[in-house]
N, C-alpha and C. Protein backbone atom coordinates (compact mmCIF):
# COMPACT_ATOMS: atom_id res chain seq x y z
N UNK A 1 111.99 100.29 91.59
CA UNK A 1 111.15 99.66 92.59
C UNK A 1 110.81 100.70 93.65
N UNK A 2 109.46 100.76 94.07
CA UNK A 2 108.92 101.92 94.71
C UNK A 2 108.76 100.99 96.07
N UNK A 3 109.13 101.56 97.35
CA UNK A 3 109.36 101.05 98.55
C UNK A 3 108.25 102.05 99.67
N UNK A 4 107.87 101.02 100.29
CA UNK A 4 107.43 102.06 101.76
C UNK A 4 108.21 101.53 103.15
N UNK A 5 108.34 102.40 104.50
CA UNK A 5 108.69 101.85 105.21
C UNK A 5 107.52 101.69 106.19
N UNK A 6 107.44 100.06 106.85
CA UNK A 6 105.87 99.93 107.73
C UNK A 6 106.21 100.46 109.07
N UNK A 7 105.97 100.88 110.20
CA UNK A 7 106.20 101.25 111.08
C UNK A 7 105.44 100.34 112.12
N UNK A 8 105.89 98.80 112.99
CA UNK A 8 104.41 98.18 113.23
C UNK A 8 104.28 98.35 114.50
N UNK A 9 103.01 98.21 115.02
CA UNK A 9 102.60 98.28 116.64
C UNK A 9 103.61 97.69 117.43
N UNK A 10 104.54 96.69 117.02
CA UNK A 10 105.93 96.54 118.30
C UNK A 10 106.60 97.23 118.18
N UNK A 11 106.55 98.60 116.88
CA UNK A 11 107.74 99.29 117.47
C UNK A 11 108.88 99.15 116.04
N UNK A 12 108.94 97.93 115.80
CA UNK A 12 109.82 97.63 114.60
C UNK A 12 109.64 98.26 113.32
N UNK A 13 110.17 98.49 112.41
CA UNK A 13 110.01 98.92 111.17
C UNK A 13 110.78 98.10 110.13
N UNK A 14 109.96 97.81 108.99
CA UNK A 14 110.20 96.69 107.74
C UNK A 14 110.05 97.88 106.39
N UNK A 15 110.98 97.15 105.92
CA UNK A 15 110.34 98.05 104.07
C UNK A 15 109.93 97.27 103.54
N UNK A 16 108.77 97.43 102.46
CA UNK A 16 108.31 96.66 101.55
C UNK A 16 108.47 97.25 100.50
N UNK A 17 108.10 96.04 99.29
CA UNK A 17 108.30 96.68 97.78
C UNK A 17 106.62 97.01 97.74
N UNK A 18 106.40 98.22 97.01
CA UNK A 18 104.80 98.75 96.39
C UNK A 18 104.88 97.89 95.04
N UNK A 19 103.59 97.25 95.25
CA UNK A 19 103.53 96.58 93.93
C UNK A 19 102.39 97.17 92.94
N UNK A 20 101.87 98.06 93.88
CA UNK A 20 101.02 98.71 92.98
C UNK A 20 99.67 99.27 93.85
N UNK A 21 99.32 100.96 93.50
CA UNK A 21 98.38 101.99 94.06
C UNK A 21 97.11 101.98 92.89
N UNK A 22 96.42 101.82 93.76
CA UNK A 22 95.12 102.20 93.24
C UNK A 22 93.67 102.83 93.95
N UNK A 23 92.38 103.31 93.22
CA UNK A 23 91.31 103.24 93.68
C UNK A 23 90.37 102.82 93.31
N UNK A 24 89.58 102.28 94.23
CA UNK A 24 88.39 101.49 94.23
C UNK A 24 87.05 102.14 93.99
N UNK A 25 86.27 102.20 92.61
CA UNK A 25 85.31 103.19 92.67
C UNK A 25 84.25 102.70 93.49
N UNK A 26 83.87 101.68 93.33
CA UNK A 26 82.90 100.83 94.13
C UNK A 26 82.91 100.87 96.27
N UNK A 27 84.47 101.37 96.33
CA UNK A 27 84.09 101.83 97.85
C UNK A 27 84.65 103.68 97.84
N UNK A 28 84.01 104.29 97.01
CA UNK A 28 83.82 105.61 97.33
C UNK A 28 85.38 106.05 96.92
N UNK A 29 86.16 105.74 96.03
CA UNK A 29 86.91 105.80 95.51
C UNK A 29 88.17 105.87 96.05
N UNK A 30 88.08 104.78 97.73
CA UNK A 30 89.36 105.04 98.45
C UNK A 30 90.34 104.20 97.71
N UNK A 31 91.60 104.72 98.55
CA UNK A 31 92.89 104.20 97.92
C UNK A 31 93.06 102.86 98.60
N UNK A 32 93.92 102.33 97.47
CA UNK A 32 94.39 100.80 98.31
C UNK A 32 95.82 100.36 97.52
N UNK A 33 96.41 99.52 98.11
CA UNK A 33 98.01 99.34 97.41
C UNK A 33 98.28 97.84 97.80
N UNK A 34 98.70 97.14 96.90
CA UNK A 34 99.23 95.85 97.12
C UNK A 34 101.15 95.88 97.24
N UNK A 35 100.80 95.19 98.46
CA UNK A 35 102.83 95.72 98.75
C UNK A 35 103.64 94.21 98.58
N UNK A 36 104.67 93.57 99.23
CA UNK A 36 105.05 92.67 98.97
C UNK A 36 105.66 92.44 99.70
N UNK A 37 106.15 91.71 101.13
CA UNK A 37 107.14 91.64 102.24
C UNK A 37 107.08 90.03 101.97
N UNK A 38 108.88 89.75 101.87
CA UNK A 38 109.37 88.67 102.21
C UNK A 38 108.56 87.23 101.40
N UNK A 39 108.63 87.91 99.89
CA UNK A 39 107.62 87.00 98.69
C UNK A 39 106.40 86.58 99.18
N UNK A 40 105.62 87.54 100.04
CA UNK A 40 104.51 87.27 100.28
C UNK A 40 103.74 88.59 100.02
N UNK A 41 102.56 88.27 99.44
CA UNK A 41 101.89 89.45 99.46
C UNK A 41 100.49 90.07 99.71
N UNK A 42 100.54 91.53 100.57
CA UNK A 42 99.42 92.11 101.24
C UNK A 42 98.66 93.16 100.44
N UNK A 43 97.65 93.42 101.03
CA UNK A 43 96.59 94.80 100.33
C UNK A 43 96.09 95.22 101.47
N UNK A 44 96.22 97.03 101.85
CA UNK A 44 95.53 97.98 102.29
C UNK A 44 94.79 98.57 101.61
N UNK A 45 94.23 98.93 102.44
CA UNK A 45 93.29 100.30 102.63
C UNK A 45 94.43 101.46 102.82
N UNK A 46 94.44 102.51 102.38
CA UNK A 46 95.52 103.46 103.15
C UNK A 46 94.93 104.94 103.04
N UNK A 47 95.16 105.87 104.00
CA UNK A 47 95.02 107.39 104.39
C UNK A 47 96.13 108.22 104.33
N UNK A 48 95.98 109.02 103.78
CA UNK A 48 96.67 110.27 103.92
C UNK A 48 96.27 111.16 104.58
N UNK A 49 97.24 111.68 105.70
CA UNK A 49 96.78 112.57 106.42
C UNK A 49 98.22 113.43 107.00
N UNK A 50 98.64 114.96 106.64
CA UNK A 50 99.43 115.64 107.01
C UNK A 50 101.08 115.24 106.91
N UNK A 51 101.04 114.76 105.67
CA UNK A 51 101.94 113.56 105.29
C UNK A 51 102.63 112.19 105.52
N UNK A 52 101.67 111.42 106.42
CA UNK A 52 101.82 110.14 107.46
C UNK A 52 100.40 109.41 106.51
N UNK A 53 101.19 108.15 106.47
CA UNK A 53 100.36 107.38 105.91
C UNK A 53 100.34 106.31 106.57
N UNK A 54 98.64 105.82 106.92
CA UNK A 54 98.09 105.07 107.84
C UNK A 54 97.49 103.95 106.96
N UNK A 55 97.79 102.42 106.82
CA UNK A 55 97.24 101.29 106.23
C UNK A 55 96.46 100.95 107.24
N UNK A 56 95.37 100.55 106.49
CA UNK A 56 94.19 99.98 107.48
C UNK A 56 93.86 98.54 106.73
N UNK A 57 93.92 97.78 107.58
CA UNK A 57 93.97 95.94 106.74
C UNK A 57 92.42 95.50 107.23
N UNK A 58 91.70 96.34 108.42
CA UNK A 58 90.52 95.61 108.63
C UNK A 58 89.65 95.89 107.54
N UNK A 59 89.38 95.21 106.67
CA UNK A 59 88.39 95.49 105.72
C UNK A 59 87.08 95.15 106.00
N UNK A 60 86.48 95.02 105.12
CA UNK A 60 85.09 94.24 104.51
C UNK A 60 85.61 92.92 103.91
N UNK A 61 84.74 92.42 103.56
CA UNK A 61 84.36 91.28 103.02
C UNK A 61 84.55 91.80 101.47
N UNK A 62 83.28 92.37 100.84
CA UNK A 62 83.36 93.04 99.80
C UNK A 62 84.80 93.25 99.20
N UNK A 63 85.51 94.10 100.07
CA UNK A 63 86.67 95.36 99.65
C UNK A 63 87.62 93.59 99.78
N UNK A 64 87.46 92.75 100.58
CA UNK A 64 88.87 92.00 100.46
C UNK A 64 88.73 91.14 99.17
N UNK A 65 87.39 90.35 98.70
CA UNK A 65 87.07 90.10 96.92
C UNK A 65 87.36 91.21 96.14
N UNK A 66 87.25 92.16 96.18
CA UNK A 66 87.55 93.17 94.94
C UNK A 66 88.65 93.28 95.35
N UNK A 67 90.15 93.26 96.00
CA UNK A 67 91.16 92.82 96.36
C UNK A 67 92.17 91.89 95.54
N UNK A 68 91.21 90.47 96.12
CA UNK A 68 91.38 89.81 95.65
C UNK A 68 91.83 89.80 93.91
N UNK A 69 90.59 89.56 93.28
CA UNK A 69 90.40 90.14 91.72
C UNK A 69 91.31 91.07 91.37
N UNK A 70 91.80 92.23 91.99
CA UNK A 70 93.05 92.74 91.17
C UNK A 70 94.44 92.16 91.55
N UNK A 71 94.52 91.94 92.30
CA UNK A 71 95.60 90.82 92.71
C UNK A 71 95.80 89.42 91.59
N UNK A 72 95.13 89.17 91.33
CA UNK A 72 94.89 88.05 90.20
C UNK A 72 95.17 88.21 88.97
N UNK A 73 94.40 89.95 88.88
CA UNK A 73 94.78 89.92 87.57
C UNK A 73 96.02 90.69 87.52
N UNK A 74 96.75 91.22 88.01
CA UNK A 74 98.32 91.71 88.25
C UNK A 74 98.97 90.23 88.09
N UNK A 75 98.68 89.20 88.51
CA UNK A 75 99.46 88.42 88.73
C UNK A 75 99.56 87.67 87.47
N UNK A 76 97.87 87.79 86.66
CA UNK A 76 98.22 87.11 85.06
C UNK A 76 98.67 87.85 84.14
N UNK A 77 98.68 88.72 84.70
CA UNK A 77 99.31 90.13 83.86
C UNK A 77 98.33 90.47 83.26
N UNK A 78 97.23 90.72 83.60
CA UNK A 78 96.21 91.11 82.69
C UNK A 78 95.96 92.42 82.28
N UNK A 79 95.22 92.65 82.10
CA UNK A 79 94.75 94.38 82.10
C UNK A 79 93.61 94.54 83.13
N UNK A 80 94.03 95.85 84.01
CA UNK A 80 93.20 96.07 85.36
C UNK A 80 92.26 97.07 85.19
């Protein structure tokens, strides 16, 4: 099980399980990762930069349906 630790604007820090990295060709081939905190589960946007990694959750509209859709199909186990 592949883990990150979140670091959040209060200050606190949580680990989550990575449930899975990918890219999106349709938004310019950025990265995005579905994580999993407390049997609930999220999707970023995420950056690399000078080895600090920055999730960005404000999306699009667009980027949160194509989201969506792999989330779904991870979840039927499909093929992505």
């Amino acid at each position: 099980m592949d883990t990150m630790t979140l670091n959040k604007l209060d200050g606190t820090t949580e680990e989550v399980e990575i449930m899975m990295t990918f890219k999106l060709e349709r938004f310019n081939d950025n990265d995005y990762v579905i994580y999993k905190s407390l049997d609930k589960f999220y999707a970023a946007r995420y950056v690399e930069n000078n080895g600090i990694t920055n999730l960005e959750t404000n999306l699009s509209e667009d980027e949160k349906e194509d989201l969506s859709k792999v989330f779904n199909k991870l979840r039927e186990g499909g093929i992505i």
